[in-house]
PDB file of N, CA and C in Angstrom:
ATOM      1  N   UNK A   1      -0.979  -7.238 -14.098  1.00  0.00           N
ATOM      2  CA  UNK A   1      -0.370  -6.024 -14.580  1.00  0.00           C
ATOM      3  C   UNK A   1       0.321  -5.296 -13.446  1.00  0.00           C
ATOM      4  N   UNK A   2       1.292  -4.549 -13.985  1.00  0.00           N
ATOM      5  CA  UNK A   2       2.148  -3.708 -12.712  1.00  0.00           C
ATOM      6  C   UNK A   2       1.830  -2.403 -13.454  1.00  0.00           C
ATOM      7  N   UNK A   3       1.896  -1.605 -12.211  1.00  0.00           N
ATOM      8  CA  UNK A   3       2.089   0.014 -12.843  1.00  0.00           C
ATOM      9  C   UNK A   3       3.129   0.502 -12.400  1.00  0.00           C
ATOM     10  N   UNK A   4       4.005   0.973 -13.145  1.00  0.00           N
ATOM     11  CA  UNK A   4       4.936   1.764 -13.057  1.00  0.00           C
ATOM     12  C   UNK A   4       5.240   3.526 -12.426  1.00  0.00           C
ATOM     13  N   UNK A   5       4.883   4.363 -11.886  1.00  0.00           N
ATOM     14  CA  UNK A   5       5.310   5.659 -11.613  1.00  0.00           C
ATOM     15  C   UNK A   5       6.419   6.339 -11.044  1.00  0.00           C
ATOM     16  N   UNK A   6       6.772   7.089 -11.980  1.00  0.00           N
ATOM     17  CA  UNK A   6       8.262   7.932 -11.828  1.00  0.00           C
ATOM     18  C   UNK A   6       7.827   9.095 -11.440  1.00  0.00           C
ATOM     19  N   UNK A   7       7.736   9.386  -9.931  1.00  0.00           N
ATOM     20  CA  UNK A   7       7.953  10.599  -9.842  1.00  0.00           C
ATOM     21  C   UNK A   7       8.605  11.509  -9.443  1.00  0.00           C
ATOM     22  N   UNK A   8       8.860  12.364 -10.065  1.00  0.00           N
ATOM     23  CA  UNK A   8       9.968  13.895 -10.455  1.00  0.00           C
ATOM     24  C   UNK A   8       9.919  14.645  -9.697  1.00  0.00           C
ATOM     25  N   UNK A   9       8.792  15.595  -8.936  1.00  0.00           N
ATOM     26  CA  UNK A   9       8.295  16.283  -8.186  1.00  0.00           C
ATOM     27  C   UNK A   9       7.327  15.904  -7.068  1.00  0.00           C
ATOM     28  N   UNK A  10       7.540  16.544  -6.190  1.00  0.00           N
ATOM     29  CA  UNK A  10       8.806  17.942  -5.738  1.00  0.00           C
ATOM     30  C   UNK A  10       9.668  16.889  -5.418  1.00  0.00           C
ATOM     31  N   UNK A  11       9.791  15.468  -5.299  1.00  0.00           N
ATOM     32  CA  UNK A  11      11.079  14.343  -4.874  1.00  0.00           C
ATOM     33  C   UNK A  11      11.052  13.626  -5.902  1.00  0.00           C
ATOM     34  N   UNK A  12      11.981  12.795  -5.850  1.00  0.00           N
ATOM     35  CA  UNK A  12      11.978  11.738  -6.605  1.00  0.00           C
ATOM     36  C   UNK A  12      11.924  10.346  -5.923  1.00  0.00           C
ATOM     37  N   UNK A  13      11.404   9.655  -6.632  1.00  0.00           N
ATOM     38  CA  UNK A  13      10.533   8.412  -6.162  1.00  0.00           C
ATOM     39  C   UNK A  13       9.817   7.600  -6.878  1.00  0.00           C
ATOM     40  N   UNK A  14       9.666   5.988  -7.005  1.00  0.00           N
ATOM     41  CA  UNK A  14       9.022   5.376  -7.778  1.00  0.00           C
ATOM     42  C   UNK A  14       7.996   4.420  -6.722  1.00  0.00           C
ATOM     43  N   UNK A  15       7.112   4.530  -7.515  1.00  0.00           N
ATOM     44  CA  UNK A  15       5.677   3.539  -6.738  1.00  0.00           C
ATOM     45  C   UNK A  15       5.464   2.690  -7.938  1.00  0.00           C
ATOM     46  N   UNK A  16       5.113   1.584  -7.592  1.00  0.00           N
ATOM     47  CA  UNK A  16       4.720   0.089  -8.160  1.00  0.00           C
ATOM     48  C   UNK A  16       3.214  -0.174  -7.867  1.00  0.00           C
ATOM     49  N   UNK A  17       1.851  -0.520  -8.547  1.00  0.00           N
ATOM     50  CA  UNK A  17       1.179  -0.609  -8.346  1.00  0.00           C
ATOM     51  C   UNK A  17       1.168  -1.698  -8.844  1.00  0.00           C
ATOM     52  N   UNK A  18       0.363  -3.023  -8.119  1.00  0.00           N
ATOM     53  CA  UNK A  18       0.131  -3.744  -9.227  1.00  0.00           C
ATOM     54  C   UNK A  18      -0.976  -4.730  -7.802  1.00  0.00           C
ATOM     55  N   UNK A  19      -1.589  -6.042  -8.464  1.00  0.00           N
ATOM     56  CA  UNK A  19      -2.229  -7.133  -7.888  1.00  0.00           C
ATOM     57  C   UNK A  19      -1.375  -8.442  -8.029  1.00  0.00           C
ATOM     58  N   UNK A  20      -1.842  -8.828  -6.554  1.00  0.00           N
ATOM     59  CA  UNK A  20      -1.635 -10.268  -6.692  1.00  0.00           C
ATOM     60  C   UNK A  20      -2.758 -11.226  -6.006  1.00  0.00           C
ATOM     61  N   UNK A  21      -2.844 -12.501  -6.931  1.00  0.00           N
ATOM     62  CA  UNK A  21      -4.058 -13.260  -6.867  1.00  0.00           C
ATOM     63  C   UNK A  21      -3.604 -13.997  -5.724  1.00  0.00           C
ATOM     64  N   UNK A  22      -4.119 -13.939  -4.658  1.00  0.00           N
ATOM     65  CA  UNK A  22      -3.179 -14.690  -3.308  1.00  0.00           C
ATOM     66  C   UNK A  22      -4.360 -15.871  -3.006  1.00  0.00           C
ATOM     67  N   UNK A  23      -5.613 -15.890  -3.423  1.00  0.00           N
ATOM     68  CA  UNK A  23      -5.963 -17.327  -3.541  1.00  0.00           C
ATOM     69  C   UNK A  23      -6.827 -17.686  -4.599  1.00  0.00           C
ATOM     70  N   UNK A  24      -7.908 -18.880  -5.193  1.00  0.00           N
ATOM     71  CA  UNK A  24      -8.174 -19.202  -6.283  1.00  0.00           C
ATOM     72  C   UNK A  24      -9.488 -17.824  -6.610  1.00  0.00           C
ATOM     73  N   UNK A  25     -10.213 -17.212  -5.414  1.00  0.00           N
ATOM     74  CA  UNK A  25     -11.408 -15.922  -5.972  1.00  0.00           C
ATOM     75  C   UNK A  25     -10.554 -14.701  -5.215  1.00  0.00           C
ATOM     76  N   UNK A  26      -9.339 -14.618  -4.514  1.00  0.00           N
ATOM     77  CA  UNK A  26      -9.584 -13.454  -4.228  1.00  0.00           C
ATOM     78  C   UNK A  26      -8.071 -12.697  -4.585  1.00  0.00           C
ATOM     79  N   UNK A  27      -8.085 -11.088  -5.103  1.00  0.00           N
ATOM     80  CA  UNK A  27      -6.909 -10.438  -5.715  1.00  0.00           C
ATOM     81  C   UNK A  27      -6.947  -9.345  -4.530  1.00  0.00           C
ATOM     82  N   UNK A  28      -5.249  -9.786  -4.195  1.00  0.00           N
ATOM     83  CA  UNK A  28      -4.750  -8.235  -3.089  1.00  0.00           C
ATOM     84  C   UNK A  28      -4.163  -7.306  -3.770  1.00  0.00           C
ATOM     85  N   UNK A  29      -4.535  -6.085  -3.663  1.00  0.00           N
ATOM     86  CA  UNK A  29      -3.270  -5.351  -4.482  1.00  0.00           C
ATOM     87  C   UNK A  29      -2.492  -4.817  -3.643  1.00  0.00           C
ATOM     88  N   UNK A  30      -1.320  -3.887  -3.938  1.00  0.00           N
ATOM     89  CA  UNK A  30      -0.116  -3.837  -3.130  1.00  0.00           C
ATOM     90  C   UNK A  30       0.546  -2.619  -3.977  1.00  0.00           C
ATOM     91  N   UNK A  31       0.956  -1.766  -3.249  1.00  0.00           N
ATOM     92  CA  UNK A  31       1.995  -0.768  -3.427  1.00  0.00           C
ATOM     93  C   UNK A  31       3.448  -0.989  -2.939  1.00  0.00           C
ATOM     94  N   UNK A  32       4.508  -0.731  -3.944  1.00  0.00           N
ATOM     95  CA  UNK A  32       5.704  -1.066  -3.538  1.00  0.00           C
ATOM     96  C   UNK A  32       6.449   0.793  -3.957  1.00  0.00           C
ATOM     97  N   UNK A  33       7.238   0.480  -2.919  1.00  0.00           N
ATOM     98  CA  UNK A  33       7.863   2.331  -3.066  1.00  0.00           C
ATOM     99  C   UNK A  33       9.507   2.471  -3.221  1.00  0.00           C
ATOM    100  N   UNK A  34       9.927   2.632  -4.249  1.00  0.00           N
ATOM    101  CA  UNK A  34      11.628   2.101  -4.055  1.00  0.00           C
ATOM    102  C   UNK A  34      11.754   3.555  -4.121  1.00  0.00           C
ATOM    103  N   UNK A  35      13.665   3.237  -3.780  1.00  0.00           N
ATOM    104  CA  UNK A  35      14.170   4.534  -3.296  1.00  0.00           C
ATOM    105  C   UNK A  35      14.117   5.620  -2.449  1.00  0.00           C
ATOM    106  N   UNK A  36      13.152   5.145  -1.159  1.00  0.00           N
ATOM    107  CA  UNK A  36      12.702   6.129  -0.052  1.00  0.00           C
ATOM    108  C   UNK A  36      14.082   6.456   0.477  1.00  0.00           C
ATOM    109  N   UNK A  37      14.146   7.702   0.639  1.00  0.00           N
ATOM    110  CA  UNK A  37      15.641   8.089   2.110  1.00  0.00           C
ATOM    111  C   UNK A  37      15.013   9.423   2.505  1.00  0.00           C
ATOM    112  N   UNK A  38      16.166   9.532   3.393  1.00  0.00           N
ATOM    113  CA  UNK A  38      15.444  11.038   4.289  1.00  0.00           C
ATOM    114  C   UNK A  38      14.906  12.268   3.122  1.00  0.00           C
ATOM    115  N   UNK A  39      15.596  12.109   2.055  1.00  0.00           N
ATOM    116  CA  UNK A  39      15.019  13.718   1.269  1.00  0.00           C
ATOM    117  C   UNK A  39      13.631  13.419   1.122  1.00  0.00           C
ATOM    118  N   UNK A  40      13.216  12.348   0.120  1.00  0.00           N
ATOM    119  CA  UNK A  40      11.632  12.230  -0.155  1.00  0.00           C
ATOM    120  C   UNK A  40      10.591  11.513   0.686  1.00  0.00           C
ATOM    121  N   UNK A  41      11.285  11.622   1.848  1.00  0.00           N
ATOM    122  CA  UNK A  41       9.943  10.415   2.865  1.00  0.00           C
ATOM    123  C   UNK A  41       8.938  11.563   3.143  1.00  0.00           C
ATOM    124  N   UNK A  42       9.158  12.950   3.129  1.00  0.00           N
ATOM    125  CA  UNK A  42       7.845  13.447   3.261  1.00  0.00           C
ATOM    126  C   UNK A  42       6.937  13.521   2.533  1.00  0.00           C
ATOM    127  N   UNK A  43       7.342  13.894   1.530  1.00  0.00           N
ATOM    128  CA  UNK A  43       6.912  13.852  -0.170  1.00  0.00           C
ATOM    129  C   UNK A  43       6.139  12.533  -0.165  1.00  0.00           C
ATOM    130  N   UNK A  44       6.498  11.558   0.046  1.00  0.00           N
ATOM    131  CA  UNK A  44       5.858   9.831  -0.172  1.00  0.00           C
ATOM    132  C   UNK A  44       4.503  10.019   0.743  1.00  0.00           C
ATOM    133  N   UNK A  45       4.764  10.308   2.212  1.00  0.00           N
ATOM    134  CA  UNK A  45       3.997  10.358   3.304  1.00  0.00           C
ATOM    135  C   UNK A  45       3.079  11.778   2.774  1.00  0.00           C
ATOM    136  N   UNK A  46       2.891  12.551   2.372  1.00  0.00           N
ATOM    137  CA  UNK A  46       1.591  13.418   1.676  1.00  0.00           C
ATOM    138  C   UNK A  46       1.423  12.731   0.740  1.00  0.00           C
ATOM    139  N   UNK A  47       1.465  11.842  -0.146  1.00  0.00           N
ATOM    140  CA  UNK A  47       1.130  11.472  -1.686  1.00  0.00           C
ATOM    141  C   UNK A  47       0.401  10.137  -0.744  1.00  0.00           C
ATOM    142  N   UNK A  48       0.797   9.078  -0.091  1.00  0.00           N
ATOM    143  CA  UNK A  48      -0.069   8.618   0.602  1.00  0.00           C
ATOM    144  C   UNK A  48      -1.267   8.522   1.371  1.00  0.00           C
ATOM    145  N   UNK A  49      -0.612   9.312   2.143  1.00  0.00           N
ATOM    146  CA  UNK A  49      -1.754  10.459   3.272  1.00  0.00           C
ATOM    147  C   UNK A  49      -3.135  10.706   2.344  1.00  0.00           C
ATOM    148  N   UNK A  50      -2.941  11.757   1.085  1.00  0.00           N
ATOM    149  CA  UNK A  50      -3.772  11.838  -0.141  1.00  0.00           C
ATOM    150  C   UNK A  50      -4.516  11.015  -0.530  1.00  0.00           C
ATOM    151  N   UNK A  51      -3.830   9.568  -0.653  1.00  0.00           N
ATOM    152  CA  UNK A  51      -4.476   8.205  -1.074  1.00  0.00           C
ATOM    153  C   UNK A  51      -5.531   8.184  -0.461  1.00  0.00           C
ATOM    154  N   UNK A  52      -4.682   7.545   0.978  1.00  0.00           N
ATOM    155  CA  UNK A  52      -5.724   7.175   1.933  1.00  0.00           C
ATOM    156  C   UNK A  52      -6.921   7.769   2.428  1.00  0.00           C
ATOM    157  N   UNK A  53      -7.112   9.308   2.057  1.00  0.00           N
ATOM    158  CA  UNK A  53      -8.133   9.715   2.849  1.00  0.00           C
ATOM    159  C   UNK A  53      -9.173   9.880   1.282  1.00  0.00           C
ATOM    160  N   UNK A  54      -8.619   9.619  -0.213  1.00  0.00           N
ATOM    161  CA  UNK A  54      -9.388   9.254  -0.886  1.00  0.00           C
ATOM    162  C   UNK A  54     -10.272   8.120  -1.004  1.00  0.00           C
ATOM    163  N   UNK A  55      -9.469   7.328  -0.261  1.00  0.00           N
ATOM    164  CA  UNK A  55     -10.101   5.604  -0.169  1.00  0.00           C
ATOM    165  C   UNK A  55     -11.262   5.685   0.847  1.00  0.00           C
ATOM    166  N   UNK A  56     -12.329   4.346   0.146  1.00  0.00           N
ATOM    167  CA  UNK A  56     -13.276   4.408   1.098  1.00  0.00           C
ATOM    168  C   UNK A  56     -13.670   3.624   2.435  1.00  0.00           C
ATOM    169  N   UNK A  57     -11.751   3.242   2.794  1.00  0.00           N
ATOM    170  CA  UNK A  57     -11.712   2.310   3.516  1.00  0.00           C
ATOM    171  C   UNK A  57     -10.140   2.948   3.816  1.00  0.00           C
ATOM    172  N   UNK A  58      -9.636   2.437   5.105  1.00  0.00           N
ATOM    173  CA  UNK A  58      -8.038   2.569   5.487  1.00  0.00           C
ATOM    174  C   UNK A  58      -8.057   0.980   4.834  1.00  0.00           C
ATOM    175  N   UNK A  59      -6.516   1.466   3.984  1.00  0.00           N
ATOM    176  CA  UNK A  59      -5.974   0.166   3.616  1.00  0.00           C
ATOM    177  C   UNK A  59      -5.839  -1.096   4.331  1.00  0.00           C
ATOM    178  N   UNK A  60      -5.541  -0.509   5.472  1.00  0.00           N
ATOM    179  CA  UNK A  60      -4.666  -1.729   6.058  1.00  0.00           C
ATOM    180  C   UNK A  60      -6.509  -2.617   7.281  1.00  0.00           C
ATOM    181  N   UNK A  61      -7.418  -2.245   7.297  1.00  0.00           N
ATOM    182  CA  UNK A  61      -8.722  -2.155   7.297  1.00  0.00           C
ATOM    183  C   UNK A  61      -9.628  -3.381   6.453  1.00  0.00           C
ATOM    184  N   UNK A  62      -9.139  -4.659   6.206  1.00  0.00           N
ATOM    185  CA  UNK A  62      -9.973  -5.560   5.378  1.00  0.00           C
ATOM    186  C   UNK A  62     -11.239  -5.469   5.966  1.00  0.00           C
ATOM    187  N   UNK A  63     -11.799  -6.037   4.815  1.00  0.00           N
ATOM    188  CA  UNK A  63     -13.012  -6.704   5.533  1.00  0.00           C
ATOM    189  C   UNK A  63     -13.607  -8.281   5.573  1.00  0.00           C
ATOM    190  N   UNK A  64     -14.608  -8.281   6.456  1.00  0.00           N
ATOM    191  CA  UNK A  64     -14.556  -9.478   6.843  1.00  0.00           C
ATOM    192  C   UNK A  64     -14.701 -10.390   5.813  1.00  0.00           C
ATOM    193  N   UNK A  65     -15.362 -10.572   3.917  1.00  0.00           N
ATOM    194  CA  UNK A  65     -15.243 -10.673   3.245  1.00  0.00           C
ATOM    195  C   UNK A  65     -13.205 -11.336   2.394  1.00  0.00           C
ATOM    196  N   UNK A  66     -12.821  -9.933   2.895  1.00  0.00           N
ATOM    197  CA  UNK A  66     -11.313 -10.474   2.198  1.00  0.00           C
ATOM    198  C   UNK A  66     -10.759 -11.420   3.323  1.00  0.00           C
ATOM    199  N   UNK A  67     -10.714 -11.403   4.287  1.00  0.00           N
ATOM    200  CA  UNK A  67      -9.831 -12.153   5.434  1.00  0.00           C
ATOM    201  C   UNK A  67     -10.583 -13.574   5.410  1.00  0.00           C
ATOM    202  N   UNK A  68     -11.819 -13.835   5.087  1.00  0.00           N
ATOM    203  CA  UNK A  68     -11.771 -14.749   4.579  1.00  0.00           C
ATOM    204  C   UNK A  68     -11.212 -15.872   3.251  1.00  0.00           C
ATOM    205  N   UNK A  69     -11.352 -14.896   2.023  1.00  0.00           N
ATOM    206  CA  UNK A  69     -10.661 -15.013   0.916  1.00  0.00           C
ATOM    207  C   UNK A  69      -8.969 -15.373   1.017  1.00  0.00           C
ATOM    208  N   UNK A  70      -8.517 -14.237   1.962  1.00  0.00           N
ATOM    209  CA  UNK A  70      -7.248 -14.380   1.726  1.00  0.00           C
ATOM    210  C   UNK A  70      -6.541 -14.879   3.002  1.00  0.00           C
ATOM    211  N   UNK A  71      -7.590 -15.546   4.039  1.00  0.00           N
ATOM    212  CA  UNK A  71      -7.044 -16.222   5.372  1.00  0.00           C
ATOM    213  C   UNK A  71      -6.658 -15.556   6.664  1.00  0.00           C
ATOM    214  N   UNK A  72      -7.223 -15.271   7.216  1.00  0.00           N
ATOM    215  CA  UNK A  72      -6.967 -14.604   8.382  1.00  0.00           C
ATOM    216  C   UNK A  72      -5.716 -13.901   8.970  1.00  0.00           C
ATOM    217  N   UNK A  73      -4.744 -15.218   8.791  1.00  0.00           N
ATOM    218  CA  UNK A  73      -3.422 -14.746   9.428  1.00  0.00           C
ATOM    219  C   UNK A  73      -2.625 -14.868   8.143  1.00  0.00           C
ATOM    220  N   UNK A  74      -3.007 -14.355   7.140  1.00  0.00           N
ATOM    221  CA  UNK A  74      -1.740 -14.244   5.595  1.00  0.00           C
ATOM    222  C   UNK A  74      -1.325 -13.216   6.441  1.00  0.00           C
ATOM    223  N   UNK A  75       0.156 -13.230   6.157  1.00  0.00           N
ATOM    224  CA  UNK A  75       1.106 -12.331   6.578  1.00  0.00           C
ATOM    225  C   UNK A  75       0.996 -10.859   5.920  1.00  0.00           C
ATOM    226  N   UNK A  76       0.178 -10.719   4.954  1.00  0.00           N
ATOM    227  CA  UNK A  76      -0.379  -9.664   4.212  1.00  0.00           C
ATOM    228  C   UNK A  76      -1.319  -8.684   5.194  1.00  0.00           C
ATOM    229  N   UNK A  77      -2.180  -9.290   5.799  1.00  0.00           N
ATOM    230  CA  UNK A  77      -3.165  -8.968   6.438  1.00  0.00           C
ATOM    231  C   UNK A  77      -2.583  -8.339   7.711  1.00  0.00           C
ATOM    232  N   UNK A  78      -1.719  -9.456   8.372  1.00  0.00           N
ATOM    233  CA  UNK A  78      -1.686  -9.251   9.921  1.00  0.00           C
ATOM    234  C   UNK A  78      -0.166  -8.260   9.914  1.00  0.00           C
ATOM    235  N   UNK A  79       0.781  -7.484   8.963  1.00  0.00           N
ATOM    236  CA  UNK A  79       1.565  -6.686   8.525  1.00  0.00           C
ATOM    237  C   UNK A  79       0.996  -5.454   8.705  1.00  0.00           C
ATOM    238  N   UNK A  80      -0.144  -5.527   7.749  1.00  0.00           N
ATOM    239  CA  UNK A  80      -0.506  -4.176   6.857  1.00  0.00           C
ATOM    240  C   UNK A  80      -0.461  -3.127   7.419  1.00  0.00           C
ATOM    241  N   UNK A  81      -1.200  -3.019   8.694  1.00  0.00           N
ATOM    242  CA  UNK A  81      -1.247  -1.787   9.607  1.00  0.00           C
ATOM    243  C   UNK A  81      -0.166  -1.193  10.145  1.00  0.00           C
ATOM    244  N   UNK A  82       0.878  -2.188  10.674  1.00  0.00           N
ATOM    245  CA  UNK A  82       2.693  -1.886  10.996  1.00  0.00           C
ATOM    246  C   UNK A  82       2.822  -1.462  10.102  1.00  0.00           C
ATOM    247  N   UNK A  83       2.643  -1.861   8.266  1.00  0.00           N
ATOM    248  CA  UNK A  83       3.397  -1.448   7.539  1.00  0.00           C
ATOM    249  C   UNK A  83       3.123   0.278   6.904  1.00  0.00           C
ATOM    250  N   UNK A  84       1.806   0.639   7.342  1.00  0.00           N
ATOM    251  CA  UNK A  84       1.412   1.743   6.659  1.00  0.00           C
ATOM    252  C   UNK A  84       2.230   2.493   7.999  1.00  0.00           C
ATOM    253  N   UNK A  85       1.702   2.169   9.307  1.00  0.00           N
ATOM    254  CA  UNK A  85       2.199   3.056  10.834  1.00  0.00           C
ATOM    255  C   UNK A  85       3.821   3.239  10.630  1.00  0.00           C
ATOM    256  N   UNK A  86       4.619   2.501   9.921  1.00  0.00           N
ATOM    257  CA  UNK A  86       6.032   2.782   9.790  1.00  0.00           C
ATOM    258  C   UNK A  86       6.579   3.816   8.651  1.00  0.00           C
ATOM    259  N   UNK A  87       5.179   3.693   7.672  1.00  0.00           N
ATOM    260  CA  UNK A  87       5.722   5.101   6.568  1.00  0.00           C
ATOM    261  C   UNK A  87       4.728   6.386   7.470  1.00  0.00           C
ATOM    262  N   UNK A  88       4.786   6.737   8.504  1.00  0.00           N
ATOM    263  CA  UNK A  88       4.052   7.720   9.061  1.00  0.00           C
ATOM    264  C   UNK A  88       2.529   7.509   9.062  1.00  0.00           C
ATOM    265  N   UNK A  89       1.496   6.779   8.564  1.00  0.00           N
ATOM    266  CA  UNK A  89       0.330   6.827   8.255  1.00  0.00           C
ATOM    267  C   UNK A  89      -0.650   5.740   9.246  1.00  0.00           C
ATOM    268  N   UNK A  90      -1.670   6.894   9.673  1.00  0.00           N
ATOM    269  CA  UNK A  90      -2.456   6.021  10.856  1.00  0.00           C
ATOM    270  C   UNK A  90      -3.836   6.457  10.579  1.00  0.00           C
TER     271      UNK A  90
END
């Protein structure tokens, strides 16, 4: 399943939620963010920020459990942390 969100306020911006089964027991999920430019990257970076300090883990933070599942060096894994540190989030 994918999730869809349109959001209106205070920017506009869409987030993609969805999973992918990246081996035969284990599911990554993944946020995709279209339409970022200079007006709403702050807006994205608090709605994130929010996420993350709801979570009971930093995303980009597996554990030793998934990196087994999903292989040590999947390009998923060894990304993740660049990829959150490049939308502002550490």
């Amino acid at each position: 399943y994918a999730f869809r969100f349109v959001v209106k306020e205070p920017s506009e911006f869409i987030m993609d939620l969805y999973d992918a089964k990246m081996t035969h027991s284990g599911i990554m999920h993944f946020i995709e963010l279209d339409d970022v430019n200079k007006e709403n990257a702050n807006d994205i970076r608090k709605v994130l920020n929010g996420l993350v300090k709801k979570l009971p883990r930093k995303p980009w933070k597996f554990t030793l459990g998934q990196r087994f599942q999903y292989a040590f060096l999947a390009p998923e894994i060894v990304t993740a942390k660049r990829k959150w540190r490049k939308l502002g989030i550490e």
